[in-house]
C-alpha atoms as a PDB file:
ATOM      1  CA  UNK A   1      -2.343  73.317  11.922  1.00  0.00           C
ATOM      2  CA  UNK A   2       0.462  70.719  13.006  1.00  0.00           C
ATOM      3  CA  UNK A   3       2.835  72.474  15.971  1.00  0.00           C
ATOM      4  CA  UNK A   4       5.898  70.406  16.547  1.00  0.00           C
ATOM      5  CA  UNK A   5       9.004  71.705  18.505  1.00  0.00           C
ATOM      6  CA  UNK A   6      11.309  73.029  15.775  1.00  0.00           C
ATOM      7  CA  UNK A   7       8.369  74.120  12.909  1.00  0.00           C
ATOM      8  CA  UNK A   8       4.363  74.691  12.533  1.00  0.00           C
ATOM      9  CA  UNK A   9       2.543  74.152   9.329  1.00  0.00           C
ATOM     10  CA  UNK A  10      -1.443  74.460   7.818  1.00  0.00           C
ATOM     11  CA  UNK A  11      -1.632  72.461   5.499  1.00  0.00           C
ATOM     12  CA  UNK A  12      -5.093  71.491   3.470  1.00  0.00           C
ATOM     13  CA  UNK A  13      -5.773  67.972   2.806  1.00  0.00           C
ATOM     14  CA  UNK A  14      -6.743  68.429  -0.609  1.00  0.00           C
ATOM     15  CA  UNK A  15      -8.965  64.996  -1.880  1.00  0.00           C
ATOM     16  CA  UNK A  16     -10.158  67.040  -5.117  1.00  0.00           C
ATOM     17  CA  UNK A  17      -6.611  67.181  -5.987  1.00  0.00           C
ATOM     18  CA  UNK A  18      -5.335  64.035  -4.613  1.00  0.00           C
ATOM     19  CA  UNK A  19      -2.649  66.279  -2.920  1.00  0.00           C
ATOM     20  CA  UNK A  20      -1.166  68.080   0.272  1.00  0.00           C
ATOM     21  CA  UNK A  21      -1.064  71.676   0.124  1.00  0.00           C
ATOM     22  CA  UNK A  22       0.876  73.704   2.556  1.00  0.00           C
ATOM     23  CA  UNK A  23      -0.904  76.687   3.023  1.00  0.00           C
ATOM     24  CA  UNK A  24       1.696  78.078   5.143  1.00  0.00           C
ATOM     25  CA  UNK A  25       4.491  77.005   7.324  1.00  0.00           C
ATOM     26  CA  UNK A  26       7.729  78.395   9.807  1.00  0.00           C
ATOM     27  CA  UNK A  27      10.431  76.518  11.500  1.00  0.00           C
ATOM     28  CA  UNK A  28      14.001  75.857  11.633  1.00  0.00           C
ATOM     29  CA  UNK A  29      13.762  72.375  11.146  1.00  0.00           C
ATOM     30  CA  UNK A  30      12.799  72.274   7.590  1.00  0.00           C
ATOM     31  CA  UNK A  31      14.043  68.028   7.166  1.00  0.00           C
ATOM     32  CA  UNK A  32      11.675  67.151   9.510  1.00  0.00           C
ATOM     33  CA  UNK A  33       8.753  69.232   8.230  1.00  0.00           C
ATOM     34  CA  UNK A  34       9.649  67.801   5.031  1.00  0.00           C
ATOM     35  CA  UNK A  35       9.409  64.169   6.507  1.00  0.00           C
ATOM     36  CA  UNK A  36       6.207  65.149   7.864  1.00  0.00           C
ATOM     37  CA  UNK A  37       4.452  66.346   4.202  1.00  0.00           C
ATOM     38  CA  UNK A  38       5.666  62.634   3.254  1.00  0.00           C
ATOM     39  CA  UNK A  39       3.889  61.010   5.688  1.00  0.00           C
ATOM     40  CA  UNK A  40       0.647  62.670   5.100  1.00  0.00           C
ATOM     41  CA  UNK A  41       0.683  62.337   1.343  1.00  0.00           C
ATOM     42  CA  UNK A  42       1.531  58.718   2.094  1.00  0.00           C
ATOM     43  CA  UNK A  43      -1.043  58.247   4.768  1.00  0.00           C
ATOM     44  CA  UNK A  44      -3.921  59.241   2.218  1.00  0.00           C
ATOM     45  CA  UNK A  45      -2.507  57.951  -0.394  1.00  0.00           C
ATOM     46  CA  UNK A  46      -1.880  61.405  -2.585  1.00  0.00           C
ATOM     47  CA  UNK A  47       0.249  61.617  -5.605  1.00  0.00           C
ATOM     48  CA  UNK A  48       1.903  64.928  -5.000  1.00  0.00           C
ATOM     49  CA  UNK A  49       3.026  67.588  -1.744  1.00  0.00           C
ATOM     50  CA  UNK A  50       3.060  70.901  -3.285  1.00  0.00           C
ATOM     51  CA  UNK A  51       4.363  74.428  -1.041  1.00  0.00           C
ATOM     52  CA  UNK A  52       5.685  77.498  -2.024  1.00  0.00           C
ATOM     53  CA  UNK A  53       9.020  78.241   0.090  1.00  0.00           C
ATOM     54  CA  UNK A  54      10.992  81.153   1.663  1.00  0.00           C
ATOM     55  CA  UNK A  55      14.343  81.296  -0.232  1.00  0.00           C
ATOM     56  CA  UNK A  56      16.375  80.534   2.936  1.00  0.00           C
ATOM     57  CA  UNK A  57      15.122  77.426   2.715  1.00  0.00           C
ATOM     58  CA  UNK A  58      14.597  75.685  -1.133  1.00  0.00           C
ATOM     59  CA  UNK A  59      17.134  73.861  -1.287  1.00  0.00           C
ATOM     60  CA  UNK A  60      16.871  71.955   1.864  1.00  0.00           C
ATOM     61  CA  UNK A  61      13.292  70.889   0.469  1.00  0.00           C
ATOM     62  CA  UNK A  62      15.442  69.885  -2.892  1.00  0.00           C
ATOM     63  CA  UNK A  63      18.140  67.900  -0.836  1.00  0.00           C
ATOM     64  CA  UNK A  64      14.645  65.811   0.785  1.00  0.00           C
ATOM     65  CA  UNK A  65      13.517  64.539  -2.569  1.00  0.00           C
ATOM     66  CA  UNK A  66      11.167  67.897  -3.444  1.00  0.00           C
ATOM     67  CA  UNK A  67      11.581  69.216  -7.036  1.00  0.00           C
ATOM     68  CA  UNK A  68      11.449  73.111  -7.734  1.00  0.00           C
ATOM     69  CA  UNK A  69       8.649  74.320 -10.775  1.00  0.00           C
ATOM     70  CA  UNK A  70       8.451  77.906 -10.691  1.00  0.00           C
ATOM     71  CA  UNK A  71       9.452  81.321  -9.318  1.00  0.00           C
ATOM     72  CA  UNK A  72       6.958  83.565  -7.996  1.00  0.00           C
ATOM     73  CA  UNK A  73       8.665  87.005  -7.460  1.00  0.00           C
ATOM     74  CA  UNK A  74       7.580  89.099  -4.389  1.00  0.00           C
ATOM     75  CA  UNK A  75       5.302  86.683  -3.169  1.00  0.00           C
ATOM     76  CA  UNK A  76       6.037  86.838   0.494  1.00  0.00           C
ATOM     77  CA  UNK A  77       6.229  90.669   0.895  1.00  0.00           C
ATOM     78  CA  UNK A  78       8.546  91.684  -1.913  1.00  0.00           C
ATOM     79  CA  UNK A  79      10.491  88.486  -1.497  1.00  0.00           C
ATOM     80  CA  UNK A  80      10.730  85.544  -3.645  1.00  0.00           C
ATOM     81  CA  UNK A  81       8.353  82.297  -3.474  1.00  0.00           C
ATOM     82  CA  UNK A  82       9.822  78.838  -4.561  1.00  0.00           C
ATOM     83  CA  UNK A  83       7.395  76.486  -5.779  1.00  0.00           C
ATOM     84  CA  UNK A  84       8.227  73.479  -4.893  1.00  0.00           C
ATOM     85  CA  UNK A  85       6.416  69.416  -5.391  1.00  0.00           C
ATOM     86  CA  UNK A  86       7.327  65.910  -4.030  1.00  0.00           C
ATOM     87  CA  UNK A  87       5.795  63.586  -6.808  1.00  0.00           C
ATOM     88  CA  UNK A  88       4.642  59.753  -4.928  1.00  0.00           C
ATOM     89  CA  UNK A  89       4.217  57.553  -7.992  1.00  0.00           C
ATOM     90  CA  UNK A  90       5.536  57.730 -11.902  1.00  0.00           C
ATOM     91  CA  UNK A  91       2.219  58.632 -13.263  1.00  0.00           C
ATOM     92  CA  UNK A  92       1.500  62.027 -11.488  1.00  0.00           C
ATOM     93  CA  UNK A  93       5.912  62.864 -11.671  1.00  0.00           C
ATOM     94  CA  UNK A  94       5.324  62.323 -15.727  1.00  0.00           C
ATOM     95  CA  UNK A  95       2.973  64.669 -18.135  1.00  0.00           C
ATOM     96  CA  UNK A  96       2.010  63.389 -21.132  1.00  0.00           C
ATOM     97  CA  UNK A  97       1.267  66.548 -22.852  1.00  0.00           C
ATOM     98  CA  UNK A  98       4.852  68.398 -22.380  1.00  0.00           C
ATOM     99  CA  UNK A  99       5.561  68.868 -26.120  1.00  0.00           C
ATOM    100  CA  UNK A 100       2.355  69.711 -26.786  1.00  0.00           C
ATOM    101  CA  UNK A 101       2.170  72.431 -24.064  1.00  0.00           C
ATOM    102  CA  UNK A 102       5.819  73.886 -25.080  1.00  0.00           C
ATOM    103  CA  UNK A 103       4.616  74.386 -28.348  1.00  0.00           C
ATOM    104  CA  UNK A 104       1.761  76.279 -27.164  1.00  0.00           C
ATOM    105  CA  UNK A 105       3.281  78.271 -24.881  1.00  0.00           C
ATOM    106  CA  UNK A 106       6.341  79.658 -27.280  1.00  0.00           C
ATOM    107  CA  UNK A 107       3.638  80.502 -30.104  1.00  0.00           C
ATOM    108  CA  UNK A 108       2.046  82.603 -27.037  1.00  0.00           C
ATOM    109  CA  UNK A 109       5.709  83.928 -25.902  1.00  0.00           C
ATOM    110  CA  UNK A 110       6.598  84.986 -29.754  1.00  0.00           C
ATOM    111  CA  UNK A 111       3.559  87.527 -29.871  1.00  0.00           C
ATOM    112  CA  UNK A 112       3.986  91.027 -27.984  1.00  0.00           C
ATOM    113  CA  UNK A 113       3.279  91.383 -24.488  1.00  0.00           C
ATOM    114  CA  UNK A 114       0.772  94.342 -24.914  1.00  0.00           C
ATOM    115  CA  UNK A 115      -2.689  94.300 -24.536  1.00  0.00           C
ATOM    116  CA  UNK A 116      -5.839  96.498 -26.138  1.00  0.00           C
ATOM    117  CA  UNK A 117      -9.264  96.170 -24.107  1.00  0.00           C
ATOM    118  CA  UNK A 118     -11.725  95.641 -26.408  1.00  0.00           C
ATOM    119  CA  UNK A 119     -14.970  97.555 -25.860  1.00  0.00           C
ATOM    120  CA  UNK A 120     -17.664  95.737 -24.021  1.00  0.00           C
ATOM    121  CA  UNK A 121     -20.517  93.985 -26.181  1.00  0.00           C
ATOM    122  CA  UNK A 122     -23.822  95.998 -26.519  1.00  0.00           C
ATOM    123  CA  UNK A 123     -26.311  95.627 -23.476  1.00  0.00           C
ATOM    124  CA  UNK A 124     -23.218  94.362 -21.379  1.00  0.00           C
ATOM    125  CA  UNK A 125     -22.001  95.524 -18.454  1.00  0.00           C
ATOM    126  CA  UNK A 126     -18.494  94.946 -15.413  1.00  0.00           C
ATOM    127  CA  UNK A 127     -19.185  94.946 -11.904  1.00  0.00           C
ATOM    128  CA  UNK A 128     -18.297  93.467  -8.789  1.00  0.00           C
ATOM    129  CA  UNK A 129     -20.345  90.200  -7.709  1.00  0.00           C
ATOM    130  CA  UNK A 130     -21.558  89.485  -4.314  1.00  0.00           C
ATOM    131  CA  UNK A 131     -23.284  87.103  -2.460  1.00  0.00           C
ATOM    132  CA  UNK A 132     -26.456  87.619  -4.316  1.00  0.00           C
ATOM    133  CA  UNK A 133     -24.772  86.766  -7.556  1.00  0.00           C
ATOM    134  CA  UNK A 134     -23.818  82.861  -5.432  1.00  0.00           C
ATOM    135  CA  UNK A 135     -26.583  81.089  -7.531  1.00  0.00           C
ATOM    136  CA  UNK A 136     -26.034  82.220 -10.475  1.00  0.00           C
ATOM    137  CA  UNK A 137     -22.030  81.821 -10.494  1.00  0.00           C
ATOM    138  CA  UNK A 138     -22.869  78.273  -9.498  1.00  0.00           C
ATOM    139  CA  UNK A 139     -24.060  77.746 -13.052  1.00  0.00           C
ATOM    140  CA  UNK A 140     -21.671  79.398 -14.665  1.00  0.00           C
ATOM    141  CA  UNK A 141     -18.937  77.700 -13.239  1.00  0.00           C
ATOM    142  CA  UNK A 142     -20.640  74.431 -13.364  1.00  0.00           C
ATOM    143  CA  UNK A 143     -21.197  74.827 -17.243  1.00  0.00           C
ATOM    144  CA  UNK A 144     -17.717  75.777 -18.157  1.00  0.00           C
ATOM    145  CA  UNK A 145     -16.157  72.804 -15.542  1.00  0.00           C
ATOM    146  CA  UNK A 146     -16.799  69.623 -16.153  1.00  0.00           C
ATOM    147  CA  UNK A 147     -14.079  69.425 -12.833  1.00  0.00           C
ATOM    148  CA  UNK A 148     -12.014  72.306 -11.030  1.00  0.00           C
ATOM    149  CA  UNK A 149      -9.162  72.553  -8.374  1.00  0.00           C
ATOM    150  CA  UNK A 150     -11.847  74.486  -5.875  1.00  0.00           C
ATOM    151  CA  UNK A 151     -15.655  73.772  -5.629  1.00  0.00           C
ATOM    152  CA  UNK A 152     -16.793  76.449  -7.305  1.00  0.00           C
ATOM    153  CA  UNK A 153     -19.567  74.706  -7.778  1.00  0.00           C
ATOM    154  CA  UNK A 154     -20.751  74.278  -3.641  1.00  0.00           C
ATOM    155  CA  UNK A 155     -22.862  77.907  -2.639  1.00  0.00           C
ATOM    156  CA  UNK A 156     -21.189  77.189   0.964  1.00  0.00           C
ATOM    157  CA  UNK A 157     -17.587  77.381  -0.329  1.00  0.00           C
ATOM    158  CA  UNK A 158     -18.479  81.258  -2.625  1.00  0.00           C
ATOM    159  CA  UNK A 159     -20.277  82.436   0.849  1.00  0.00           C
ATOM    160  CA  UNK A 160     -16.972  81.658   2.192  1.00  0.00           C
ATOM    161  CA  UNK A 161     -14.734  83.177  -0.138  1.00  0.00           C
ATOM    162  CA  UNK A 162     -16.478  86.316  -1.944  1.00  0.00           C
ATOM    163  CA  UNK A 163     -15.453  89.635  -0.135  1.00  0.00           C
ATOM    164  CA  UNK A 164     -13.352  88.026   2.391  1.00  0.00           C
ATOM    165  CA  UNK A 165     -10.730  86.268   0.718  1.00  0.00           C
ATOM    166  CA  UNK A 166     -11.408  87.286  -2.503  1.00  0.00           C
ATOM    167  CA  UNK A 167     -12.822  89.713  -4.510  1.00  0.00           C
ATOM    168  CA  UNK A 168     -15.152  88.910  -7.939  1.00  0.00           C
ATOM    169  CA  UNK A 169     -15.585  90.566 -10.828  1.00  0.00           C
ATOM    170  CA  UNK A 170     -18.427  89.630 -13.631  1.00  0.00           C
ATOM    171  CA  UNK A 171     -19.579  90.915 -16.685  1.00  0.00           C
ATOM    172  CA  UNK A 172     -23.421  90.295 -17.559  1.00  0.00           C
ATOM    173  CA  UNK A 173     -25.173  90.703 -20.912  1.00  0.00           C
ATOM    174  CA  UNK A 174     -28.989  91.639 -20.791  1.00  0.00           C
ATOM    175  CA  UNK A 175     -28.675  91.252 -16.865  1.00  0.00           C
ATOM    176  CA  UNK A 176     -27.341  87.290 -17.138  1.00  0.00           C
ATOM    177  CA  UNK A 177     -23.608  86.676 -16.253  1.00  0.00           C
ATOM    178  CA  UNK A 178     -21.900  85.530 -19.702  1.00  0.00           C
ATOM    179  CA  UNK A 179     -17.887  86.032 -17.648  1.00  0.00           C
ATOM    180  CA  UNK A 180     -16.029  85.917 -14.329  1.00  0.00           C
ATOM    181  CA  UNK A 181     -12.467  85.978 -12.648  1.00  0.00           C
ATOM    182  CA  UNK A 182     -11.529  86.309  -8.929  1.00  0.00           C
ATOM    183  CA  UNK A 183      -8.473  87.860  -7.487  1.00  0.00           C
ATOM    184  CA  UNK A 184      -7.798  85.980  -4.069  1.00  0.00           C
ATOM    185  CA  UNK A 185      -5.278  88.121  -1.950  1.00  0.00           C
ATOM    186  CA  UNK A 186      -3.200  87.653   1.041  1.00  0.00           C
ATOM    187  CA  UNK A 187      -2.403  90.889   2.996  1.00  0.00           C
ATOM    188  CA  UNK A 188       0.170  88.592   5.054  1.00  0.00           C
ATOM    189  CA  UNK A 189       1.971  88.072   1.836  1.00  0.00           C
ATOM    190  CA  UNK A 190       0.583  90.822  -0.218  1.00  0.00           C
ATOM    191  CA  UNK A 191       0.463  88.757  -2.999  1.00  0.00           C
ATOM    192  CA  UNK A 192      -2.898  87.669  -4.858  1.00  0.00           C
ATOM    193  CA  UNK A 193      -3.553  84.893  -7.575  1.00  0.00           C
ATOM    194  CA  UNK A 194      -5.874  85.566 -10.711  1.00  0.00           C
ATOM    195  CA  UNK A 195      -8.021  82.779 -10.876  1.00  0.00           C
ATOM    196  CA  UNK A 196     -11.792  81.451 -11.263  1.00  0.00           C
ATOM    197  CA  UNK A 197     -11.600  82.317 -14.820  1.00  0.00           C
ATOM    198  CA  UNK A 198     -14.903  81.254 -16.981  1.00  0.00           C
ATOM    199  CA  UNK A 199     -16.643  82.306 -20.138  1.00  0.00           C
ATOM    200  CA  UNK A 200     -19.750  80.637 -21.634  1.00  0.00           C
ATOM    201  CA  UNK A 201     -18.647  79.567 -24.712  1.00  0.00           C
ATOM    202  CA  UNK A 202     -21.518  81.254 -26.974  1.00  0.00           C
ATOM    203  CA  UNK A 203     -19.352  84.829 -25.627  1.00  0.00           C
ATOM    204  CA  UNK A 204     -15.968  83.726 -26.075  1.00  0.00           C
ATOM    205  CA  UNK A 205     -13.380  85.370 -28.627  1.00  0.00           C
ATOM    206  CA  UNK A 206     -14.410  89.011 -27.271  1.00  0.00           C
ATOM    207  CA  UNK A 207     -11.976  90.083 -25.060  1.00  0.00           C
ATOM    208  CA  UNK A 208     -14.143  89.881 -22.126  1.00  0.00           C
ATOM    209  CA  UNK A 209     -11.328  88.043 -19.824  1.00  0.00           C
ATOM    210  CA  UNK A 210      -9.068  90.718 -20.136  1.00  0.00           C
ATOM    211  CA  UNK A 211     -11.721  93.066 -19.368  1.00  0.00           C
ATOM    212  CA  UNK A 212     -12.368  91.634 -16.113  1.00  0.00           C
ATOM    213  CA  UNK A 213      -7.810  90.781 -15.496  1.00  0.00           C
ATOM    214  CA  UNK A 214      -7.555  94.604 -15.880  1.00  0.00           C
ATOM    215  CA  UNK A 215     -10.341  95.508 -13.396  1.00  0.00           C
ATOM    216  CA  UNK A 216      -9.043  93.174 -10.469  1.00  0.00           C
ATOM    217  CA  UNK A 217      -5.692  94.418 -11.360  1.00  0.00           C
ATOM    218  CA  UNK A 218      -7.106  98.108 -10.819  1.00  0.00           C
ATOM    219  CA  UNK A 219      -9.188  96.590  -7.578  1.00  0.00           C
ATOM    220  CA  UNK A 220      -5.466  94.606  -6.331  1.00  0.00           C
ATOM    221  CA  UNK A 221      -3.503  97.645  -6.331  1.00  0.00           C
ATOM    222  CA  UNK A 222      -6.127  99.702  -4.000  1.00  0.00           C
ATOM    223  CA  UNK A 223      -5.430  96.456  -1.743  1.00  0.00           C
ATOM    224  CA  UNK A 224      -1.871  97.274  -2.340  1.00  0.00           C
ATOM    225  CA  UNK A 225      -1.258  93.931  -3.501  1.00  0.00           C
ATOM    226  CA  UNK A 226       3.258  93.757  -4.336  1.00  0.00           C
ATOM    227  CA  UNK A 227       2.463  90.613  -6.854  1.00  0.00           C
ATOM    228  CA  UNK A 228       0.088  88.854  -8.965  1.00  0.00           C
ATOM    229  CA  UNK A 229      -0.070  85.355 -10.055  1.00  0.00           C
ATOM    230  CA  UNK A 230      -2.136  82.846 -11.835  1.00  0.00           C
ATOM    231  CA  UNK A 231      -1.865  79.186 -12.567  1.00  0.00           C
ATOM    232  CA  UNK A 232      -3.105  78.373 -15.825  1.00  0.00           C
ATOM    233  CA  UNK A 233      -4.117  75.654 -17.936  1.00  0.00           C
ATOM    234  CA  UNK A 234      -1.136  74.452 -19.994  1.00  0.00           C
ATOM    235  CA  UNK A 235      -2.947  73.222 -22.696  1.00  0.00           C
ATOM    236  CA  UNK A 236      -5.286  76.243 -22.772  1.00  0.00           C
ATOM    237  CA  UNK A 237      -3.974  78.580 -25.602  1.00  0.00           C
ATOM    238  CA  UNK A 238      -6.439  81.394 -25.027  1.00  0.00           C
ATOM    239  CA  UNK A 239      -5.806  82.053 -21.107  1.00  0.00           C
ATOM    240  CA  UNK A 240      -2.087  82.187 -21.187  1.00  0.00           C
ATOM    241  CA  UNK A 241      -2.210  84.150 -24.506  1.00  0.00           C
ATOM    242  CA  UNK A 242      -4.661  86.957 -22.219  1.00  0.00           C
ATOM    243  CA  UNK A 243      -1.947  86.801 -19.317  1.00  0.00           C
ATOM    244  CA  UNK A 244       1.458  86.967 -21.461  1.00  0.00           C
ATOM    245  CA  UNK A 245      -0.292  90.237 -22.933  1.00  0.00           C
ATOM    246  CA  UNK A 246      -1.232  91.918 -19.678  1.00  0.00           C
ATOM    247  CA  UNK A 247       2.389  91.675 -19.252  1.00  0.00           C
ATOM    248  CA  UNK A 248       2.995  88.796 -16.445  1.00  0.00           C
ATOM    249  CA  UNK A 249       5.960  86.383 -16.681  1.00  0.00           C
ATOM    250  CA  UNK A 250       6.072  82.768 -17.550  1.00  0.00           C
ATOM    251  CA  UNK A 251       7.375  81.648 -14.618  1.00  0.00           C
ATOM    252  CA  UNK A 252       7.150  77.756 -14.471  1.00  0.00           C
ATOM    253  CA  UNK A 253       5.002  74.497 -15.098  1.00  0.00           C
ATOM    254  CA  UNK A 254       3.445  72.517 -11.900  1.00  0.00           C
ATOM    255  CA  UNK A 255       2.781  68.613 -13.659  1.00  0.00           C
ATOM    256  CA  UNK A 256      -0.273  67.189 -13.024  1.00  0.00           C
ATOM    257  CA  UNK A 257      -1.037  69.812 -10.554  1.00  0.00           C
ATOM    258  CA  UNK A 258      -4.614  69.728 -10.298  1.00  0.00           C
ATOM    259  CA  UNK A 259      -7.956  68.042 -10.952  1.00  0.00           C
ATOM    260  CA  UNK A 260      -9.363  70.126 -14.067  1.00  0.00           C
ATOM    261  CA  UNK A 261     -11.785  69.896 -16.551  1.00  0.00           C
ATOM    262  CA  UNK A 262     -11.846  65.927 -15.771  1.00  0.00           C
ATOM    263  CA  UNK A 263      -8.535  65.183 -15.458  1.00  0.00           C
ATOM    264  CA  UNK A 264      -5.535  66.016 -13.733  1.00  0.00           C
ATOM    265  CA  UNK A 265      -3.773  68.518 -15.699  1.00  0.00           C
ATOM    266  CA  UNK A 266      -0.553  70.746 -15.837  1.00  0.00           C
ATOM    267  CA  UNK A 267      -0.337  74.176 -15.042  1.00  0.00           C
ATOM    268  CA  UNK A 268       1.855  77.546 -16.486  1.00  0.00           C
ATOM    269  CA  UNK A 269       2.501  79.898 -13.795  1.00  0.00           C
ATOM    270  CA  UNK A 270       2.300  83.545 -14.774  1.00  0.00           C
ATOM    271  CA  UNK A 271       3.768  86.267 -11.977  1.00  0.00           C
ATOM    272  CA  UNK A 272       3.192  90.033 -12.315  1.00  0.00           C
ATOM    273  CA  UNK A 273       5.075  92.601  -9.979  1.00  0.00           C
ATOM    274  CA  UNK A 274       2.744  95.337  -9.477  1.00  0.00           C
ATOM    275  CA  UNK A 275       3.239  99.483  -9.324  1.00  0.00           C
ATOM    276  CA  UNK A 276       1.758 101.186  -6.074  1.00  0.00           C
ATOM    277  CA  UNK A 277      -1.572 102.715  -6.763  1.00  0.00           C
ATOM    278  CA  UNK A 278      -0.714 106.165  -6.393  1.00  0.00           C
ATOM    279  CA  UNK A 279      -3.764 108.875  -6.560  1.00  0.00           C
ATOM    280  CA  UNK A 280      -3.035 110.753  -9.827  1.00  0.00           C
ATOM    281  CA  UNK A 281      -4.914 113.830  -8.281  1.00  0.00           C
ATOM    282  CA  UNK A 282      -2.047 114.689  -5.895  1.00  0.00           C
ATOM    283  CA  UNK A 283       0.680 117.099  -6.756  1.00  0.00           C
ATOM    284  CA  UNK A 284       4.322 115.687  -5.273  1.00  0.00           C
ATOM    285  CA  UNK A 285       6.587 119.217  -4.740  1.00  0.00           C
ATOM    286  CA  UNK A 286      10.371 118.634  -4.455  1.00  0.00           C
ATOM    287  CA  UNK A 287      12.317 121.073  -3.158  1.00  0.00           C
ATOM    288  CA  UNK A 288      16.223 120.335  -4.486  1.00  0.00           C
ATOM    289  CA  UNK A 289      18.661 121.656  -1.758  1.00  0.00           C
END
């Protein structure tokens, strides 16, 4: 946490990534705060300063050299995020693959935006993981990700992170975990991403990813969660295909975002505004006067 005079900001010194990442920040004097993101991508040597601002203040970032890459609606308490990057050298500003993920993506954006579970394998079952489940999500996440923006791969880091930041599901086949997602939520913001997504590939092709997007969705809105979000691989037909159909928004493309399956890679953003979960066993009388 830097506290100067006129802003604060927490930002995470992210080496994985090769980038700073403003976890969250407030202030007045949004020029210097920018100066001061500069210096400490400079100072280490990163390619890329990446934040997600308040609206009153985008386009001071964009007047100190940041570039804006995607909306997310509602993300600070029913009011829009602005996610914005400062690129530090030619090589991370420019993706190579930018044709090849627009064609992807409007093949995904021409099919309908409706989804049908699919029922779960025989001898399979969805439930919530917890910390028992540490080891075993360790090889799963290790075997689909040869790299990953998070260490999904370090026990210490899932101790940290399942039930307190974030909440697992998991599907397992003949008791071993073949699937898994995450929802981590912010009740400052109210606003959750869908992440930690990972299949072995002998179970892919079943619909087991939306399974488990629709049962953090159901497990988000008890957290009363305003807006979901996920940043997914560009290149990846098959997880933005599963998002566009549970009905979230393309809402952008962060370049060279993150360290992922070996290389730095881009990443579609998908937003989804959520209903209140309201108990269906109620009965709401309105008396018209």
């Amino acid at each position: 946490m830097m506290i100067a005079e006129d802003f604060t900001v927490e930002v995470f010194i992210d080496c994985t990534n090769e980038r700073v990442k403003v976890l969250d920040y407030h202030g007045a004097n949004i020029p210097a705060l920018a100066e001061y993101l500069n210096y400490l991508a400079r100072e280490n040597g990163f390619g890329k300063v990446v934040l997600v601002s308040r609206e009153a203040d985008w386009e001071t970032f964009l007047s100190r050299g940041f570039i804006l890459e995607g909306f997310i609606k509602s993300y600070f308490r029913g009011k829009t995020g602005y996610c914005l990057s400062r690129f530090f050298g030619k090589e991370r500003r420019i993706s190579q693959f930018i044709e090849d993920e627009d064609e992807i993506l409007q093949q995904i954006l021409a099919q309908p935006a409706a989804v049908k579970l699919k029922k779960l394998p025989e001898g399979s079952r969805l439930r919530s993981a917890g910390t028992d489940d540490i080891p075993v999500l360790v090889e799963l996440f290790t075997a689909v990700f040869p790299s990953y923006p998070t260490p999904l791969n370090r026990p210490e880091y899932l101790e940290q992170v399942i039930g307190k930041k974030a909440h697992f599901k998991v599907i397992e086949n003949q008791g071993k975990i073949i699937s898994a997602a995450s929802a981590e939520f912010s009740r400052t913001n109210m606003a959750a991403e869908m992440t930690d997504c990972a299949t072995l590939p002998d179970y892919r092709g079943q619909g087991l990813m939306s399974i488990l997007i629709n049962a953090l969705e159901d497990e988000m809105r008890k957290e009363q969660m305003q807006t979901l979000y996920s940043l997914s691989r560009a290149l990846s037909h098959g997880i933005n295909l599963v998002f566009h159909r549970h009905g979230y928004t393309y809402g952008g493309r962060l370049i060279n975002n993150c360290n992922i399956m070996g290389k730095f890679e881009d990443m579609n953003l998908w937003v989804k505004e959520l209903e209140p979960d309201i108990p269906r066993d109620i009965n709401i009388n309105i008396d018209i006067i």
